[in-house]
N, C-alpha and C. Protein backbone atom coordinates (compact mmCIF):
# COMPACT_ATOMS: atom_id res chain seq x y z
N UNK A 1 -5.14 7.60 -2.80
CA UNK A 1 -6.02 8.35 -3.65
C UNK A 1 -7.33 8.57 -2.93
N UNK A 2 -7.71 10.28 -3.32
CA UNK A 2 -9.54 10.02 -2.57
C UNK A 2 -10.12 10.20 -3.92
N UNK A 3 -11.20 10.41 -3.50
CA UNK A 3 -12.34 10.49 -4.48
C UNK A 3 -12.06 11.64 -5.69
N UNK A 4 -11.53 12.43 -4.91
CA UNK A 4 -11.52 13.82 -5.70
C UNK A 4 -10.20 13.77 -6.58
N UNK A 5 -9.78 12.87 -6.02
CA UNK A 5 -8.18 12.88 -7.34
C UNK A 5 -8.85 11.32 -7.97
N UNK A 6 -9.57 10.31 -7.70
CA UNK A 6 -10.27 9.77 -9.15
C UNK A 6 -11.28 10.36 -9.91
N UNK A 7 -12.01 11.47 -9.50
CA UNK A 7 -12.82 12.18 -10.15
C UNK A 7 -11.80 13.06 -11.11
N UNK A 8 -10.68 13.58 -11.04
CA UNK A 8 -9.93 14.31 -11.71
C UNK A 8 -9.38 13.86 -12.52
N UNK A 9 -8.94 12.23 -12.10
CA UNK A 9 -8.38 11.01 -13.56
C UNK A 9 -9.20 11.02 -14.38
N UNK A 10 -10.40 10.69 -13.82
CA UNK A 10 -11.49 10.39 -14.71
C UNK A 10 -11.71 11.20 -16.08
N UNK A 11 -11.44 12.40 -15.06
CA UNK A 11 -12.36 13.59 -16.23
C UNK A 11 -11.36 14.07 -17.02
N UNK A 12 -9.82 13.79 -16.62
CA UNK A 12 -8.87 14.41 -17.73
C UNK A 12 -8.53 13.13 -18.82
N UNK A 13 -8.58 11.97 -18.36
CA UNK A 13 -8.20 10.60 -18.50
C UNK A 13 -9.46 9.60 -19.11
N UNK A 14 -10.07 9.91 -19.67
CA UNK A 14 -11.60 9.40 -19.94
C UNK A 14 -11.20 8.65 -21.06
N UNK A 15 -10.52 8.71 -22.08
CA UNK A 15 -10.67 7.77 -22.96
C UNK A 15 -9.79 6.88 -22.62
N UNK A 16 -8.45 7.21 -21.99
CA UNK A 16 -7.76 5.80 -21.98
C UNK A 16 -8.18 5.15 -20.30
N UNK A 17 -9.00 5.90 -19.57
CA UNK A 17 -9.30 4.97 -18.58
C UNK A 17 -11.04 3.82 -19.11
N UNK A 18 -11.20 3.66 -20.23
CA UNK A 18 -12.71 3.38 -20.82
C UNK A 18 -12.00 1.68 -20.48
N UNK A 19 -13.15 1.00 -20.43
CA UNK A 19 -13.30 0.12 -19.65
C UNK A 19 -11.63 -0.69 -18.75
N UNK A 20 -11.65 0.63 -17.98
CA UNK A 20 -10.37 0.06 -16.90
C UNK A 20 -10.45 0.61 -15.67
N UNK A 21 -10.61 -0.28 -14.53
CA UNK A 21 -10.88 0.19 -13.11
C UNK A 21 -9.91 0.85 -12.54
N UNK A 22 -10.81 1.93 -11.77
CA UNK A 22 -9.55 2.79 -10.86
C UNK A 22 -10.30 2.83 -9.39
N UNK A 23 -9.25 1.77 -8.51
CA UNK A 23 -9.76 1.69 -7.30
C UNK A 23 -9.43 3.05 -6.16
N UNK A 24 -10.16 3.41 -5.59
CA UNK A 24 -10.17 4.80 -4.69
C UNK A 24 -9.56 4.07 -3.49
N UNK A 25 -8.31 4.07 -2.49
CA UNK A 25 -8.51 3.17 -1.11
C UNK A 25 -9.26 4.34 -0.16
N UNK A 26 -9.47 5.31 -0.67
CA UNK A 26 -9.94 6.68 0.58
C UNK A 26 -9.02 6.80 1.49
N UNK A 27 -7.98 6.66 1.36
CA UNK A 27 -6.44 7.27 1.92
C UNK A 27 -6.38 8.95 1.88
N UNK A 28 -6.33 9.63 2.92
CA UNK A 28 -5.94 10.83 2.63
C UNK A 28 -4.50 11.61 2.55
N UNK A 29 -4.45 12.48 1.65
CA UNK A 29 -3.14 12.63 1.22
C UNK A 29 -2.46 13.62 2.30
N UNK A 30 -2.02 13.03 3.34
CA UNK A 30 -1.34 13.43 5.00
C UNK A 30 -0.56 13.36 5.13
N UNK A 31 0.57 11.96 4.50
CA UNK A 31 1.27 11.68 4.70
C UNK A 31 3.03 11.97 4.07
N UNK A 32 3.73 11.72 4.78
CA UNK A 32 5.05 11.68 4.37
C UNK A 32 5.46 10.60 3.24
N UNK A 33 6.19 10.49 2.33
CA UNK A 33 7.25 9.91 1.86
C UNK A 33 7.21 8.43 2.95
N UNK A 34 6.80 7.20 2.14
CA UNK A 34 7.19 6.34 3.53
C UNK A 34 6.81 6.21 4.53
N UNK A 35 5.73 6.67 5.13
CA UNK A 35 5.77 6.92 6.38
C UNK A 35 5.52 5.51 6.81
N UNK A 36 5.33 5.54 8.45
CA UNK A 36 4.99 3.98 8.60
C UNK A 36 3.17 3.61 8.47
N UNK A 37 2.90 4.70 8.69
CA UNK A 37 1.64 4.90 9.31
C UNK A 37 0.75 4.51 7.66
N UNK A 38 1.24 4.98 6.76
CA UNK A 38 1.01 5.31 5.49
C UNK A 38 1.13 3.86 4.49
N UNK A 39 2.68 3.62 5.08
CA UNK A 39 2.38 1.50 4.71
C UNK A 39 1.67 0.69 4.87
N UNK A 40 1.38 0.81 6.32
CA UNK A 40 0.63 -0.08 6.77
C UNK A 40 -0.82 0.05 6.08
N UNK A 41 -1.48 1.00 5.93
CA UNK A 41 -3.04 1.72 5.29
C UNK A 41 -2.40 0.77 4.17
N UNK A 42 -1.49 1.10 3.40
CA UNK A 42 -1.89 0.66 2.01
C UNK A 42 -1.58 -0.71 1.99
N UNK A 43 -0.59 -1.44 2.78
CA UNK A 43 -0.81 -2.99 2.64
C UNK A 43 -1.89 -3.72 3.25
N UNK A 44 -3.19 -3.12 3.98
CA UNK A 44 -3.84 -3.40 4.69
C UNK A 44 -5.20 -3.38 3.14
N UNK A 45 -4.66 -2.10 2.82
CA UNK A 45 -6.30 -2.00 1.80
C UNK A 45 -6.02 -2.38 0.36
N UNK A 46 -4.76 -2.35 -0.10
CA UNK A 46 -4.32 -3.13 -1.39
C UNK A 46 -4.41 -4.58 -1.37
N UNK A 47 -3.60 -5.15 -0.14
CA UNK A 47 -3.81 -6.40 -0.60
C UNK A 47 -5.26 -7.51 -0.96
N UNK A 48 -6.30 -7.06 -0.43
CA UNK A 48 -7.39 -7.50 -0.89
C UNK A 48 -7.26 -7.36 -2.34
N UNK A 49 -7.03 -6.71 -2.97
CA UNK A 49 -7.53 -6.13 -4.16
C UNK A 49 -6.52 -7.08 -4.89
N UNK A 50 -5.00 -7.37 -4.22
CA UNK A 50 -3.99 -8.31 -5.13
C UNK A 50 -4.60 -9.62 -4.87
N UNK A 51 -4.94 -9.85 -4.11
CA UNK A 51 -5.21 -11.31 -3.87
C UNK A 51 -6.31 -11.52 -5.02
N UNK A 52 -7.68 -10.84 -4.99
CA UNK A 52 -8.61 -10.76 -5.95
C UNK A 52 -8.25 -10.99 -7.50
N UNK A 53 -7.46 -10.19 -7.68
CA UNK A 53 -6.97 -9.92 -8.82
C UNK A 53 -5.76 -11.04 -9.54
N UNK A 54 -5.56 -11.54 -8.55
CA UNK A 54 -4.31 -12.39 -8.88
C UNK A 54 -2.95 -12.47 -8.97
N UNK A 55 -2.49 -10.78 -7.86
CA UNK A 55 -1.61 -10.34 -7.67
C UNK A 55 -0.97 -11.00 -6.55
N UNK A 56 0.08 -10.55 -5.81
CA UNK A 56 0.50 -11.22 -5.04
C UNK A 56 0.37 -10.30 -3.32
N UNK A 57 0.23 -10.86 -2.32
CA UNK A 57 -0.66 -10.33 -1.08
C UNK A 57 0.73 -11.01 -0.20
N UNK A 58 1.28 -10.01 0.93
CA UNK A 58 1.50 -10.38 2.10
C UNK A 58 0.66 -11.40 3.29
């Protein structure tokens, strides 16, 4: 997700996103289906956020 597609949740999505976080990783949308390049970004910048949260982290 970038900025501009949480600015678009936001603004269509406003009442049921009211007090519920929507994290941006600033990933740009480049990629393939899967890619490898594209995993790695997101297990790299999600898992902070599981560990925090109380999710579960590689």
């Amino acid at each position: 997700m970038e900025k501009s597609h949480r600015n678009k949740l936001s603004k269509k999505f406003k009442t049921f996103l009211t007090d519920q976080r929507v994290i941006c990783l600033d990933i740009p949308d480049l990629f393939d289906y899967m890619d490898p390049v594209l995993v790695q970004l997101l297990e790299e910048k999600v898992g902070p956020f599981l560990a925090r949260y109380g999710g579960e982290s590689s």
